[in-house]
Protein backbone atom coordinates (compact mmCIF):
# COMPACT_ATOMS: atom_id res chain seq x y z
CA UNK A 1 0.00 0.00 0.00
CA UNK A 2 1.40 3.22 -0.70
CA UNK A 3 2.52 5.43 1.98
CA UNK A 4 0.27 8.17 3.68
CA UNK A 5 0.69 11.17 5.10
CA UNK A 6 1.31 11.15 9.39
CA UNK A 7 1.32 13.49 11.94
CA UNK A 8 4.02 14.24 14.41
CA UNK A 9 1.47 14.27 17.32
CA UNK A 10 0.07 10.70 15.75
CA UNK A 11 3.40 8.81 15.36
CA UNK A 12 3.58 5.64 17.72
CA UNK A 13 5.52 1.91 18.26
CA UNK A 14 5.10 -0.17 15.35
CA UNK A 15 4.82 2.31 12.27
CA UNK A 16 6.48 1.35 9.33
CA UNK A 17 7.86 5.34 8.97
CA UNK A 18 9.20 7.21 5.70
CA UNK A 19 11.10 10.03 6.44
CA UNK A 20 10.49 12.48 4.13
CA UNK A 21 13.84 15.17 5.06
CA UNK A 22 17.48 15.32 4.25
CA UNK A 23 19.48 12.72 4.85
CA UNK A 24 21.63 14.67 6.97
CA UNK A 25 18.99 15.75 9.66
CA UNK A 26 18.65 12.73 10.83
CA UNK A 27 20.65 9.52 12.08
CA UNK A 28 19.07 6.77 10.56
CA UNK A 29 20.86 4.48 7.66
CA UNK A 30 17.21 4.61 5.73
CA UNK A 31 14.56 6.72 5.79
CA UNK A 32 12.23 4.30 5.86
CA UNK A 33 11.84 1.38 8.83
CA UNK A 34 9.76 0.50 11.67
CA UNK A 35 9.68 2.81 14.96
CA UNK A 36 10.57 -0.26 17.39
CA UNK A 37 12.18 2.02 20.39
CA UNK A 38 11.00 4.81 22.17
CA UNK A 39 14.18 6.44 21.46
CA UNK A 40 13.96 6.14 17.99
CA UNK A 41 10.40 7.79 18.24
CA UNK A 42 11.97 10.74 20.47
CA UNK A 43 14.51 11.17 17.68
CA UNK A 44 12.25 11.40 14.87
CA UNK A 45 9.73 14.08 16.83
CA UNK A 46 12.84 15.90 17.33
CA UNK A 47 13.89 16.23 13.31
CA UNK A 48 13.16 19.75 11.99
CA UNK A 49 11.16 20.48 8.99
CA UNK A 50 10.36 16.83 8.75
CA UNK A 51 7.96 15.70 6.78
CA UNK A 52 6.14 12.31 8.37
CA UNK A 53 4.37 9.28 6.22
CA UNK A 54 3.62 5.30 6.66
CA UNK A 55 2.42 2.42 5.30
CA UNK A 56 -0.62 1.12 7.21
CA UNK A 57 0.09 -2.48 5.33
CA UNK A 58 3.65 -2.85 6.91
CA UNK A 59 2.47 -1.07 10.48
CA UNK A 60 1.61 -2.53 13.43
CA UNK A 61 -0.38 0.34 14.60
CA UNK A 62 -2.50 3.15 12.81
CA UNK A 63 -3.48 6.69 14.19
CA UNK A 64 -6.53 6.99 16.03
CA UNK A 65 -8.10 8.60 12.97
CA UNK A 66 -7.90 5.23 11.25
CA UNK A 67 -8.32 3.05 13.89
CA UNK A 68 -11.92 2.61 14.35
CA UNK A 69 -12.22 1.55 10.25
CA UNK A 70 -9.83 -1.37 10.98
CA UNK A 71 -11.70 -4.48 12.45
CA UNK A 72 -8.77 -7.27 14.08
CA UNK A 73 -8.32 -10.18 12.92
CA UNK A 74 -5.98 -11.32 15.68
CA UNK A 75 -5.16 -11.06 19.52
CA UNK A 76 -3.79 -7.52 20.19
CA UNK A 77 -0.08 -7.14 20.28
CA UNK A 78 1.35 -6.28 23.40
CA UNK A 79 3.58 -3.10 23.64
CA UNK A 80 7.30 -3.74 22.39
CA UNK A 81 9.68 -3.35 24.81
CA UNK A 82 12.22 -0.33 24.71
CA UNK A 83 14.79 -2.92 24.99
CA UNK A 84 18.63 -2.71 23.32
CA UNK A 85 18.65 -3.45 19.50
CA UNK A 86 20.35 -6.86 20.49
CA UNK A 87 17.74 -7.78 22.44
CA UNK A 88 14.52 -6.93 20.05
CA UNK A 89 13.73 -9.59 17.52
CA UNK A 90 11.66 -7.46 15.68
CA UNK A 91 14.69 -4.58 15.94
CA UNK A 92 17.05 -6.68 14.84
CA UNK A 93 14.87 -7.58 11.46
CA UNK A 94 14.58 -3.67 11.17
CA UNK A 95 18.54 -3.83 11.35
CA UNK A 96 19.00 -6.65 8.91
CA UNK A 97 16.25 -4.88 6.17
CA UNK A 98 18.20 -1.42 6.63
CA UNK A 99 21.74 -3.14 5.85
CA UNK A 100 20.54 -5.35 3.25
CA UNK A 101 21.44 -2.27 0.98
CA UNK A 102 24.66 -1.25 2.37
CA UNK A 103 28.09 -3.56 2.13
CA UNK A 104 29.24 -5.49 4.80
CA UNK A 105 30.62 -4.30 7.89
CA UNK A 106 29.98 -0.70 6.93
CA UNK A 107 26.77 -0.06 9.09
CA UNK A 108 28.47 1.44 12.08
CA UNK A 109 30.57 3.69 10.24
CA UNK A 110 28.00 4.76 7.92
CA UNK A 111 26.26 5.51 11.13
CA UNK A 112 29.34 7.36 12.65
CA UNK A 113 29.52 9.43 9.51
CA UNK A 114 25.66 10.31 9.72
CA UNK A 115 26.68 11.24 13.24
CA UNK A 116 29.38 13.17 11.85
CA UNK A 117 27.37 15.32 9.41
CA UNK A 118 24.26 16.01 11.67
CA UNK A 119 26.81 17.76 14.17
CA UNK A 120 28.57 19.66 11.63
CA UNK A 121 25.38 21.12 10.24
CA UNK A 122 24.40 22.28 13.70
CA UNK A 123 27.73 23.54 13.94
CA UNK A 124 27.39 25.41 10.52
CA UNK A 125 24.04 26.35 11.44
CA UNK A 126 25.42 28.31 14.69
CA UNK A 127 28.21 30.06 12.66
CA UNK A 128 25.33 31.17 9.85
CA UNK A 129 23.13 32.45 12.05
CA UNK A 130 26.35 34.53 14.21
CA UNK A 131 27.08 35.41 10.57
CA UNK A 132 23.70 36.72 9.50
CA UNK A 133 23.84 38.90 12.93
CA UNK A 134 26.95 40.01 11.73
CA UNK A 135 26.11 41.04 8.30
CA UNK A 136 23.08 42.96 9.94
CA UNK A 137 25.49 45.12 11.78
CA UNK A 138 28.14 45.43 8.68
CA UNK A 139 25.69 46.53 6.38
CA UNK A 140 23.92 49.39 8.66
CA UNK A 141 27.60 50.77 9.27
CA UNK A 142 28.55 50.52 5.74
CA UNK A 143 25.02 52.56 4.45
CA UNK A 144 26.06 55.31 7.34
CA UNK A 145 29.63 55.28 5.60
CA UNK A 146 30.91 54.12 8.84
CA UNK A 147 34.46 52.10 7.80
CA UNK A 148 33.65 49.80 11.21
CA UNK A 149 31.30 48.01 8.88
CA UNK A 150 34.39 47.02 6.78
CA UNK A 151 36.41 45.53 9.97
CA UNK A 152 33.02 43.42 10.21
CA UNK A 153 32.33 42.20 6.45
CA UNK A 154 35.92 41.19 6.57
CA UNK A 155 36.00 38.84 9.93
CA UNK A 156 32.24 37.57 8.25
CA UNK A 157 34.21 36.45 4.67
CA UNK A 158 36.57 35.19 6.20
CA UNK A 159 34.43 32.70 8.06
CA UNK A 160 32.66 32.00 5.14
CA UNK A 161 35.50 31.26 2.77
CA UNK A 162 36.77 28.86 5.38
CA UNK A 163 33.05 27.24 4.98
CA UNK A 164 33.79 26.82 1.48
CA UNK A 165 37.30 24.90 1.87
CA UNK A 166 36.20 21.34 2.17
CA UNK A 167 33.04 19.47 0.29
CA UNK A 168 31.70 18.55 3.41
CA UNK A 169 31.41 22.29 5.07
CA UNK A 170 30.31 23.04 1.75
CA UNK A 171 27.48 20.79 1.46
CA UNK A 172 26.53 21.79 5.41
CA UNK A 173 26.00 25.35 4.24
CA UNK A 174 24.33 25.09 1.60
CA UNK A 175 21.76 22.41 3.70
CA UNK A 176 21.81 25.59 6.55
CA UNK A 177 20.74 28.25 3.81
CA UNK A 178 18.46 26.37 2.11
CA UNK A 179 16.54 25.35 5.41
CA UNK A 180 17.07 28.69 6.87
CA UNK A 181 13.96 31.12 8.11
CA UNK A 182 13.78 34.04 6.33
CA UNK A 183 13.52 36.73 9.11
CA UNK A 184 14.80 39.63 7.03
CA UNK A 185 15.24 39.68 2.90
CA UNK A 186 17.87 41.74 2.41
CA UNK A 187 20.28 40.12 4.60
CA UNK A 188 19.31 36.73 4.16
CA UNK A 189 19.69 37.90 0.44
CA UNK A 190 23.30 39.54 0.91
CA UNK A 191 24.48 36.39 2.42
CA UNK A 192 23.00 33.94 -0.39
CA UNK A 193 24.68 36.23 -3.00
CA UNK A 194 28.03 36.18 -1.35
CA UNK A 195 28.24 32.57 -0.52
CA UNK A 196 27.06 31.95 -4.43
CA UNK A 197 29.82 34.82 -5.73
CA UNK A 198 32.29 32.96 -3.69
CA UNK A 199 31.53 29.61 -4.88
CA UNK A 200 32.32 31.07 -8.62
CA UNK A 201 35.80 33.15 -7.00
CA UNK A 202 37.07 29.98 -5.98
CA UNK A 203 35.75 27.92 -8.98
CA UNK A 204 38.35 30.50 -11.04
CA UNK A 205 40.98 29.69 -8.79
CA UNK A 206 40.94 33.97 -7.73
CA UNK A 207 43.47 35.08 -5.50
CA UNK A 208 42.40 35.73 -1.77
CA UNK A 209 42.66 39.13 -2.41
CA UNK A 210 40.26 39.07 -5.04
CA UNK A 211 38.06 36.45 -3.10
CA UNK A 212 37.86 39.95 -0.15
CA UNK A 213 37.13 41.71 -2.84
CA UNK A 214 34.33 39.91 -4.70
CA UNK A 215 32.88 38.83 -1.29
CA UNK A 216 32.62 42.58 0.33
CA UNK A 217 31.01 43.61 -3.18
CA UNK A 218 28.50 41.02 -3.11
CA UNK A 219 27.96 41.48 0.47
CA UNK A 220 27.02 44.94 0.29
CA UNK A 221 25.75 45.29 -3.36
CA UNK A 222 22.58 46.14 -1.92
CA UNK A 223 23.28 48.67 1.46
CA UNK A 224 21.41 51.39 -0.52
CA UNK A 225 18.27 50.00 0.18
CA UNK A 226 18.46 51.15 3.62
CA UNK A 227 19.05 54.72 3.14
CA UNK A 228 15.33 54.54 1.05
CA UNK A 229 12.25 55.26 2.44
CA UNK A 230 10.60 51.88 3.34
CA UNK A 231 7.83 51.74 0.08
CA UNK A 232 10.91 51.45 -1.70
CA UNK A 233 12.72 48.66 -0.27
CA UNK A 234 13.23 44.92 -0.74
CA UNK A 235 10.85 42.42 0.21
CA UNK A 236 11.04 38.57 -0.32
CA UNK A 237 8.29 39.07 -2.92
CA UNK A 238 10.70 42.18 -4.82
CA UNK A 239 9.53 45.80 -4.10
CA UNK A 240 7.53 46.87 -1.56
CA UNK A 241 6.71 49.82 -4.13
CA UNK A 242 5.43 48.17 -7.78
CA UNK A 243 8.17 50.08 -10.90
CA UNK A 244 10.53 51.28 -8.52
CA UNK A 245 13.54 52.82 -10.05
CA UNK A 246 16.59 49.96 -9.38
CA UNK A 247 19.49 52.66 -9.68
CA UNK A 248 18.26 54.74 -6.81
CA UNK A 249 19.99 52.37 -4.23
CA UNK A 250 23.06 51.43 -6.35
CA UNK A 251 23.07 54.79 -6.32
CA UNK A 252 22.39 55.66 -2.41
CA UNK A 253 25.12 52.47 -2.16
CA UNK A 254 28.07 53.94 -3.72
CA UNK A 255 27.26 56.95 -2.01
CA UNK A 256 27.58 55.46 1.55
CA UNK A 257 31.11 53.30 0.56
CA UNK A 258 32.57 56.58 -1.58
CA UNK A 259 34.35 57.92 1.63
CA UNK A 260 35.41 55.16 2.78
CA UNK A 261 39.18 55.40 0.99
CA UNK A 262 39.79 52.05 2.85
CA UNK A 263 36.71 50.37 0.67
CA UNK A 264 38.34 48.77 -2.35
CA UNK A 265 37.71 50.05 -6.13
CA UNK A 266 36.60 46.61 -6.98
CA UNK A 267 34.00 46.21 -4.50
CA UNK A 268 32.71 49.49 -5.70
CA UNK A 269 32.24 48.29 -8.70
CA UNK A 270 30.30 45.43 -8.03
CA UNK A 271 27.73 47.83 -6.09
CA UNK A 272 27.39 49.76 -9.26
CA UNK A 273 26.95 47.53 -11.72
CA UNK A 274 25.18 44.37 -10.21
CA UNK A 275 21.98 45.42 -12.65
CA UNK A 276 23.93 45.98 -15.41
């Protein structure tokens, strides 16, 4: 039977479970297996942005919203024990189905590495939102022409080129942004747009001077919006104001950064030009 949807609030012992949610977010070698411990069923109410389905064919138990349509056929089944996988025959087929798929004598450290990656995303997920605080603060300084906001962009660039140094921090940022609340467009936007341009910087092997460079542009390409009157600023669905004129905050932008002699030429550049 194919699987339905489940709520959180509905999930008990004995579901056969699909986990519908990166792989990353959560510890299991499959996404889809039988809840058999309570600690399994803790773990899987604790998975954000998880979305929940079974199979009432393979299940032991169904909500309560199906329950009443089911008639039994046989005795009731009596509560499984939240006892160690070695000691749960009906675990221990869960264990067997889930490795069937995998080689050998790679089950624990495919678990280890699952391990691995769930704690570097909440890692990367701490240093991304410290960033996006960051880049809240560096981006009003640099639209009052205040050159602190520079000292700021630079210490948040280089965090985020050091993101970008291995596949595996890689991946975990780009999991962080794309699960990420949007609390605030333009910053959320400044960040995506600067992780992206330095994805392409490195791709052409720049220098790390020109990495600074391209960063702090993209960064701040957009620090004019805050010196507009609100009608006319960004929103996640574009402008609050329908036709608004795009070069009045590239303009307002280079106007902030222009006495700053400390804010390099190239960054500049990107500010005025990133419509062209």
């Amino acid at each position: 039977m194919a699987f339905k949807p489940l709520k959180i609030e509905d999930l008990a012992l004995g579901m056969y479970v699909k986990l519908d949610c990166s792989w990353w977010r959560h510890p299991f070698a499959t996404n889809k297996f039988k809840v058999t411990s309570r600690k399994d069923l803790e773990t899987i109410k604790s998975i954000s942005k998880l979305k929940l389905f079974y199979d009432p064919d393979l299940s032991d138990k169904l909500p309560p919203s199906e329950q009443e349509e089911v008639i039994p056929t046989d005795p009731p089944k009596a509560e499984i024990d939240p006892a160690p996988p070695s000691e749960s025959p009906v675990e221990e087929k869960q264990v067997e189905e889930e490795v069937s798929m995998t080689p050998p004598g790679n089950r624990e450290e495919r678990t280890k590495a699952f391990q691995d990656r769930r704690n570097q995303i909440k890692h990367t997920e701490k240093a991304y939102q410290e960033s996006t605080k960051q880049t809240k603060v560096a981006l009003k300084n640099l639209s009052a022409g205040d050159a602190r906001g520079l000292q700021t962009a630079e210490g948040i660039l280089k965090t985020m080129t050091k993101s970008l140094s291995t596949d595996q921090s890689l991946v975990a940022l780009l999991e962080v942004m794309n699960g990420s609340e949007i609390d605030d467009p333009l910053y959320f936007h400044a960040m995506n747009v600067c992780v992206l341009s330095l994805l392409v910087g490195k791709e052409l092997q720049l220098s790390e001077e020109e990495m600074m460079h391209l960063g702090l542009g993209a960064l701040s390409h957009d620090i004019g919006f805050l010196n507009l009157p609100r009608q006319l600023r960004l929103t996640g669905a574009g402008f609050v104001h329908q036709g608004a004129d795009l070069s009045l905050h590239v303009e307002q932008g280079l106007r902030s950064v222009e006495g700053m002699g400390s804010f390099p030429e190239a960054s500049k550049t990107i500010i005025a030009q990133h419509h062209e």
